[in-house]
Protein backbone atom coordinates (compact mmCIF):
# COMPACT_ATOMS: atom_id res chain seq x y z
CA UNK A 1 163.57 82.28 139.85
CA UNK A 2 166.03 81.00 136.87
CA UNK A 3 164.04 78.12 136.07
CA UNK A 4 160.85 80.49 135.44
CA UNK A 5 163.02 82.47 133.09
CA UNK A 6 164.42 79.62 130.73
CA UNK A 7 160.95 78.00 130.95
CA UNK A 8 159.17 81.19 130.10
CA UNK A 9 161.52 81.22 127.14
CA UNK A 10 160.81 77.74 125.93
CA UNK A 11 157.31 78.19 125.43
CA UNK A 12 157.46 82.02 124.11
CA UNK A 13 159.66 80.14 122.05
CA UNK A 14 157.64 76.69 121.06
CA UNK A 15 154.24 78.94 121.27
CA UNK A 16 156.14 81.27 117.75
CA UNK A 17 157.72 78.12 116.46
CA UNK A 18 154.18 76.63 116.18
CA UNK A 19 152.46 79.32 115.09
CA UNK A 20 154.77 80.00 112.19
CA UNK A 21 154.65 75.97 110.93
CA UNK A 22 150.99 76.32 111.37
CA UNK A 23 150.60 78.95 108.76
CA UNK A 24 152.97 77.64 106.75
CA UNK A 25 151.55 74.40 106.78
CA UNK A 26 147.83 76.10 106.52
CA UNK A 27 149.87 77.84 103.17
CA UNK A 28 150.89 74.35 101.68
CA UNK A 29 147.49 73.08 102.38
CA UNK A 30 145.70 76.38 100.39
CA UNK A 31 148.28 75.65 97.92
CA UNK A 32 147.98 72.46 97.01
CA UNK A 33 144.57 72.83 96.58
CA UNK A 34 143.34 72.37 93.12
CA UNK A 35 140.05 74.60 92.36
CA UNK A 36 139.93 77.55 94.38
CA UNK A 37 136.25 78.16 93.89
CA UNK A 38 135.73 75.22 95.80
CA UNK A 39 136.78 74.62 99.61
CA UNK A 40 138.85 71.31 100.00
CA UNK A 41 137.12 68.66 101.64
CA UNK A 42 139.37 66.93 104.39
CA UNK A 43 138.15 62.81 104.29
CA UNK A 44 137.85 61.73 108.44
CA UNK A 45 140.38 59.00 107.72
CA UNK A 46 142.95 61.53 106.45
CA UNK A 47 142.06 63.77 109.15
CA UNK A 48 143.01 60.96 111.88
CA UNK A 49 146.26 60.48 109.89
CA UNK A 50 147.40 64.10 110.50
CA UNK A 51 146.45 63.78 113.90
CA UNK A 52 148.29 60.84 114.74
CA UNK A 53 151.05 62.27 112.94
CA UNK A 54 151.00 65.32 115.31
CA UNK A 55 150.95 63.07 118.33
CA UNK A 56 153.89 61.16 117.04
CA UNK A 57 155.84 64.38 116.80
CA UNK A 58 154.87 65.50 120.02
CA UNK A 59 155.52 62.22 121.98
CA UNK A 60 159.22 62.96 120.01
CA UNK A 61 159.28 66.26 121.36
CA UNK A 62 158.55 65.21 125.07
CA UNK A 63 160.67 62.48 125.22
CA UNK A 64 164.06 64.62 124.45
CA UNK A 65 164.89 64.67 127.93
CA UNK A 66 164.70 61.05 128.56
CA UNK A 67 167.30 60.85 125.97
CA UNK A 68 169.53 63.19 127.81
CA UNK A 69 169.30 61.35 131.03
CA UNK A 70 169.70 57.97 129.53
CA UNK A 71 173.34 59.61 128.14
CA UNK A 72 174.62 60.94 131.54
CA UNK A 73 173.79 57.63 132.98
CA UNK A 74 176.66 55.66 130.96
């Protein structure tokens, strides 16, 4: 039953932590955005660079364990 409570914390956790850079990063975006009559048009190219960008951070993000392990081990 312990391991349901720290994991229910992590992703309470991760779930607010991503929901708060999302807006903030939705703010930036809005921001930076140089006529706001007009909505800002998102080129498919750049569009694949943000994505692989969020992969890269999330392959980070998964492998922090393995990085733990590999420690103990030495």
């Amino acid at each position: 039953m312990n391991n349901l409570d720290w994991r229910n914390k992590v992703l309470l956790a991760g779930g607010a932590v991503g929901a708060l850079l999302g807006v903030v990063a939705a703010y930036l975006y809005v921001n930076a955005v140089e006529s706001p009559e007009d909505p800002p048009e998102l080129s498919p190219a750049e569009a694949v660079a943000v994505g692989l960008a969020v992969l890269g951070v999330l392959r980070q993000i998964a492998s922090l364990p393995e990085g733990k392990k590999k420690r103990k081990v030495r």
